[in-house]
Protein backbone atom coordinates (compact mmCIF):
# COMPACT_ATOMS: atom_id res chain seq x y z
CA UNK A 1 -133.32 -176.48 -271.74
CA UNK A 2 -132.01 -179.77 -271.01
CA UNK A 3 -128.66 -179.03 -272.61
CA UNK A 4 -128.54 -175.85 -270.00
CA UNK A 5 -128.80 -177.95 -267.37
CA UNK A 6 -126.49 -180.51 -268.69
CA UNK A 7 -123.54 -177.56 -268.71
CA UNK A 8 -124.54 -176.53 -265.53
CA UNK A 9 -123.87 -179.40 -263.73
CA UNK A 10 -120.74 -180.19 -265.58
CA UNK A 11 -119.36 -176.87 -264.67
CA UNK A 12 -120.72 -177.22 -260.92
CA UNK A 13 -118.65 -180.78 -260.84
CA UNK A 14 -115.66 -179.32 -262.35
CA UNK A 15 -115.66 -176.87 -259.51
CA UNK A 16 -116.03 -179.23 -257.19
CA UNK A 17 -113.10 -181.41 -257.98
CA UNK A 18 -110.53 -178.33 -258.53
CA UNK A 19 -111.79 -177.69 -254.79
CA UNK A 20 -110.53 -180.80 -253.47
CA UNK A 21 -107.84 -181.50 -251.68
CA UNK A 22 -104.54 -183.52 -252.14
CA UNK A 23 -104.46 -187.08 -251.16
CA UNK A 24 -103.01 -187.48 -247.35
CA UNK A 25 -100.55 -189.85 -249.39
CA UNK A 26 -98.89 -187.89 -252.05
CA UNK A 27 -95.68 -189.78 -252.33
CA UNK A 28 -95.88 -189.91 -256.07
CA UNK A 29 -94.82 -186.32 -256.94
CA UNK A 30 -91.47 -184.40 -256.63
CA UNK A 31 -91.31 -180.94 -255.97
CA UNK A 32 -89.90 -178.65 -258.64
CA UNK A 33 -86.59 -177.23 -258.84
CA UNK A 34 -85.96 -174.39 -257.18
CA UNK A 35 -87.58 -174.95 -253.95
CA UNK A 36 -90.75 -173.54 -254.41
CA UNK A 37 -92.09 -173.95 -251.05
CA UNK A 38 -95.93 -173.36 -249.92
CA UNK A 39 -97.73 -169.85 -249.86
CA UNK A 40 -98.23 -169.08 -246.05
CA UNK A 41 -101.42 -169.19 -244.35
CA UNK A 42 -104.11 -166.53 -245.52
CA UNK A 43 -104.02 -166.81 -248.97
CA UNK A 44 -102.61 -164.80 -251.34
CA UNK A 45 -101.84 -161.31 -249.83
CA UNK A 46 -98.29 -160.90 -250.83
CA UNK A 47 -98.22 -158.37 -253.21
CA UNK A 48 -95.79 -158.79 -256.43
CA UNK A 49 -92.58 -157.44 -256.43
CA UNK A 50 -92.87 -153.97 -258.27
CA UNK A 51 -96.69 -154.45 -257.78
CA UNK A 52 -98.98 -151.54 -257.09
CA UNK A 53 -99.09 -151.34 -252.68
CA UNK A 54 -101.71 -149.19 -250.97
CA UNK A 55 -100.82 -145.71 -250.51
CA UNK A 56 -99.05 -145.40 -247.29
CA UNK A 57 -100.88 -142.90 -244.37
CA UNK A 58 -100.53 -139.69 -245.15
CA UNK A 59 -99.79 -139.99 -248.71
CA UNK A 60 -101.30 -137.19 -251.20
CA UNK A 61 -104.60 -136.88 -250.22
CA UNK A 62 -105.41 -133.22 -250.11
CA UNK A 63 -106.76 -131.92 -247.34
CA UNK A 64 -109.84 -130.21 -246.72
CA UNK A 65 -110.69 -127.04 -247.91
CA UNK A 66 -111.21 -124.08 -245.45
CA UNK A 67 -114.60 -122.74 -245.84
CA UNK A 68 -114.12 -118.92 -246.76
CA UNK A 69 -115.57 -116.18 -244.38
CA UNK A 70 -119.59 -115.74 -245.04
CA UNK A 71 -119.35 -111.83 -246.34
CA UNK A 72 -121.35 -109.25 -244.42
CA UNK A 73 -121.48 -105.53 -243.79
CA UNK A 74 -118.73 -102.86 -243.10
CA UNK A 75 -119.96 -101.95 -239.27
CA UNK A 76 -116.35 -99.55 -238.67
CA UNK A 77 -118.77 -96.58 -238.78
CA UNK A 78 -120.55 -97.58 -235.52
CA UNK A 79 -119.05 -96.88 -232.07
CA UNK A 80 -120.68 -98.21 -228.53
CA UNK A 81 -122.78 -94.74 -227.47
CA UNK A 82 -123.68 -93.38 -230.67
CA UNK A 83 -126.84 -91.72 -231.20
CA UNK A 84 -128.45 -91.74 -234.48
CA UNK A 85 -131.19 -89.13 -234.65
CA UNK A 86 -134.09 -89.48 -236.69
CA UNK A 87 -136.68 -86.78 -237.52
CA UNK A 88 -140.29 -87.73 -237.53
CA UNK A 89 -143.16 -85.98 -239.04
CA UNK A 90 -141.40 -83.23 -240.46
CA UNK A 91 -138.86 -82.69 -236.73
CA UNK A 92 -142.02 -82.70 -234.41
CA UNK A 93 -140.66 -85.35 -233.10
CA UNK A 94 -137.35 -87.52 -233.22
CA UNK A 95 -136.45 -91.38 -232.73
CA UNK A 96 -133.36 -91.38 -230.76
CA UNK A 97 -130.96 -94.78 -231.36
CA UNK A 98 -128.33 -94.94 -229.06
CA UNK A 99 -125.78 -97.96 -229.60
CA UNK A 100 -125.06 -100.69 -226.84
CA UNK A 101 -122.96 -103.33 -228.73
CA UNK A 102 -120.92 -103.75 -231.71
CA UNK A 103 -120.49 -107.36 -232.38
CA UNK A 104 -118.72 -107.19 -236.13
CA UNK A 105 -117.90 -111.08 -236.54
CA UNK A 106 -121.65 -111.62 -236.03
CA UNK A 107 -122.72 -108.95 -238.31
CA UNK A 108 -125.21 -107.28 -235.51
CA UNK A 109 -125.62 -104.27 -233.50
CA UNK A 110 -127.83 -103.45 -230.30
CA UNK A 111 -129.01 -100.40 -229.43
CA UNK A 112 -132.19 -98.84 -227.65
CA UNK A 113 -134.63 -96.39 -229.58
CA UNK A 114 -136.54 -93.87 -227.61
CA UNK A 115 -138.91 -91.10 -229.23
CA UNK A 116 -138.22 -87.23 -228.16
CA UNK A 117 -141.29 -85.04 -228.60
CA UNK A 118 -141.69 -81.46 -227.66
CA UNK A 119 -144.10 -80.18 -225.20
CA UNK A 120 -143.13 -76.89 -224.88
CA UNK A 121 -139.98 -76.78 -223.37
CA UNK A 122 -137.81 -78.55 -226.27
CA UNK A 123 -137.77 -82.07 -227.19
CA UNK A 124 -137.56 -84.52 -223.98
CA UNK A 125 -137.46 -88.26 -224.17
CA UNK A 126 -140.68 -90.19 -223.52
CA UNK A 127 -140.79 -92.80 -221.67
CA UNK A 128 -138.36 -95.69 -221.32
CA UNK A 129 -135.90 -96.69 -223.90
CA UNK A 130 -136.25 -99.54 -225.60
CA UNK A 131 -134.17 -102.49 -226.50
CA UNK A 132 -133.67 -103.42 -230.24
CA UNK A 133 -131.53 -105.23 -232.48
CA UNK A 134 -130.38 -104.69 -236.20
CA UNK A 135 -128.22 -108.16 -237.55
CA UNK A 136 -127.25 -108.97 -241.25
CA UNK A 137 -128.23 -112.46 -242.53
CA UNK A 138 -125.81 -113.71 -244.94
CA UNK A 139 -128.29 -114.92 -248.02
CA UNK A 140 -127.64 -118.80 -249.33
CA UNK A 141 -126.71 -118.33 -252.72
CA UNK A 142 -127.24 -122.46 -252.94
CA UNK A 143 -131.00 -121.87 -251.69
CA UNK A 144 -133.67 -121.26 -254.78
CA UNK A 145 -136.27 -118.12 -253.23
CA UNK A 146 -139.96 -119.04 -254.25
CA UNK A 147 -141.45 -116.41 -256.67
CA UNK A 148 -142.95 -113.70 -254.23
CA UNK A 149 -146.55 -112.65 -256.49
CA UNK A 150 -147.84 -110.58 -253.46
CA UNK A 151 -144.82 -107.82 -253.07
CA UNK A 152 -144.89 -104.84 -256.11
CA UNK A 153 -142.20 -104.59 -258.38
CA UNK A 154 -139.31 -102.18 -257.36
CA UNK A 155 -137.34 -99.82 -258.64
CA UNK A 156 -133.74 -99.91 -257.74
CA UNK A 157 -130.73 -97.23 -258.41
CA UNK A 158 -127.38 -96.74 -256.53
CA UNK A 159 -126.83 -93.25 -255.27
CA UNK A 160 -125.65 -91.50 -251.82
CA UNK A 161 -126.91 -89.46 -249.11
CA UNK A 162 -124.91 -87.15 -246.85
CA UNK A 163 -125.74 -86.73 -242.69
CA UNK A 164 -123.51 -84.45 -241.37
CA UNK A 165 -120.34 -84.91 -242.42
CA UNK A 166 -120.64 -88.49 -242.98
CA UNK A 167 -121.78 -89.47 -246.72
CA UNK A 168 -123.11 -93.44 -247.15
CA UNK A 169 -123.35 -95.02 -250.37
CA UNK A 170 -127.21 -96.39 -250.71
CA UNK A 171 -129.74 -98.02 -252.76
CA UNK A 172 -132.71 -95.95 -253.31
CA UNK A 173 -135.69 -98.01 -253.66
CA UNK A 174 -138.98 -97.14 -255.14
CA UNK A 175 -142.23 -99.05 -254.89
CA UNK A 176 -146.15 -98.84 -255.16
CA UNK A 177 -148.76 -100.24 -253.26
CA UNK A 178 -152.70 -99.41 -253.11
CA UNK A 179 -151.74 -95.66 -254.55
CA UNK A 180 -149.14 -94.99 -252.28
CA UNK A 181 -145.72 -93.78 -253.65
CA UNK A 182 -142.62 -95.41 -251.40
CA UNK A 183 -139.11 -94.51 -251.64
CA UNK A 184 -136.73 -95.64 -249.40
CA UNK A 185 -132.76 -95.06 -248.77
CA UNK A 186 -130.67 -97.74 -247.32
CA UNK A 187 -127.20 -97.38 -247.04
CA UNK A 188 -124.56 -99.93 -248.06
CA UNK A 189 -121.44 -100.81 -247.31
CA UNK A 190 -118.04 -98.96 -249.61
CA UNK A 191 -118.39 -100.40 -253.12
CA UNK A 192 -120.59 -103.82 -252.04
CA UNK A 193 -124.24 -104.09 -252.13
CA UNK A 194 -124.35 -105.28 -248.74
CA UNK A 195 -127.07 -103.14 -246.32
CA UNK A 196 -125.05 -101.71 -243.31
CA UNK A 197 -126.43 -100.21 -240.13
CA UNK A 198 -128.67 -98.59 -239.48
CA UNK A 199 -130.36 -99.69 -242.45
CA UNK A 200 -132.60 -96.96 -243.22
CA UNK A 201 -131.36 -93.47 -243.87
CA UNK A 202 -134.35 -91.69 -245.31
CA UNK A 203 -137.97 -92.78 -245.82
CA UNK A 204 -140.75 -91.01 -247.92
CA UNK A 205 -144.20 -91.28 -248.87
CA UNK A 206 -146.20 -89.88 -251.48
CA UNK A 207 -143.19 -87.52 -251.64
CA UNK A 208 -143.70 -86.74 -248.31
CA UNK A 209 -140.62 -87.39 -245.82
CA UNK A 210 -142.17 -89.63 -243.15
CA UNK A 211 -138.04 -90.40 -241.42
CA UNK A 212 -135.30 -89.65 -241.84
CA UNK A 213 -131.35 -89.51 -240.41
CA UNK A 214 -130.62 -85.97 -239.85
CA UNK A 215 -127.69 -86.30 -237.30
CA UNK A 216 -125.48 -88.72 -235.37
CA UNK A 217 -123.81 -87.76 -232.43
């Protein structure tokens, strides 16, 4: 212990006299040849000649990468005053969906849905329409889902389905909840398996066709 502190305090004196200046005096010493003359004020910042200088401004630093485009549906198919024209309960009745906007870069579509019934003189609309709004959220592939225990285990295939002249790829999915049968068709963009409006073209239950797409005008 004592020989610790012995070292210590020789090392803390030796500091103390390499930190001490000349004498005011200092006639007894000539300087070297060659004219070495005093560093300037503020130290040593003079790099060495050949020595390794900070990269001037706008050296290679790369520059930032653009984020790419977020990926969402194929909406060419849908024109401002379409009508897509679902049948109900067999073609009692019919859901009319008439479109109001387009907005592609946002992935979203409005449109108004009114149900047509007939009451003896062909279908006629009832009441008013109203407003509605189908829009594609881009999924975060960084996020981690939580497992989902309550939802039944579905049954997925690719396939298509043809309205009118018009024939969407889909994916056909098939569930089963409290002894009822679901199968549902919802149409995808061309070769992706990204939904695309109107994102249901055919719905049945227990085999039975509850809605489905039957025309767009």
């Amino acid at each position: 212990m004592l020989k610790k502190i012995a070292s210590t305090l020789v090392v803390g004196l030796a500091v103390s006299l390499m930190g001490c200046p000349p004498p005011a005096n200092n006639q007894g010493t000539t300087p070297p040849a060659g004219g070495e003359t005093t560093a300037p004020a503020g130290g040593d910042t003079a790099a060495p000649a050949g020595g390794d200088t900070a990269a001037p401004a706008g050296g290679d630093a790369k520059p930032a990468d653009t984020p790419a485009a977020p990926k969402g549906p194929d909406l060419s198919h849908v024109k401002v005053g379409q009508k897509f024209v679902y049948a109900l309960q067999g073609g009692s009745m019919e859901m009319v969906w008439e479109v109001t906007e387009v907005d592609a870069a946002n992935f979203m579509v409005k449109y108004s849905t009114q149900t047509h019934m007939d009451m003896g003189q062909g279908k006629q609309p009832v009441g008013d329409p109203t407003p509605s709004e189908w829009k594609h959220v881009v999924a975060d592939t960084t996020a981690t889902a939580p497992a989902d225990t309550t939802t039944p285990q579905a049954k997925t295939e690719k396939g298509t389905h043809k309205v009118g002249d018009m024939e969407f790829e889909c994916l056909i999915v098939e569930s089963e909840a409290g002894g009822t049968k679901s199968k549902t068709w919802v149409p995808l963009s061309k070769g992706t398996d990204t939904p695309t409006f109107p994102g249901m073209l055919k719905s049945e239950s227990n085999g039975t066709v509850s809605m489905e797409l039957v025309r767009i005008e």
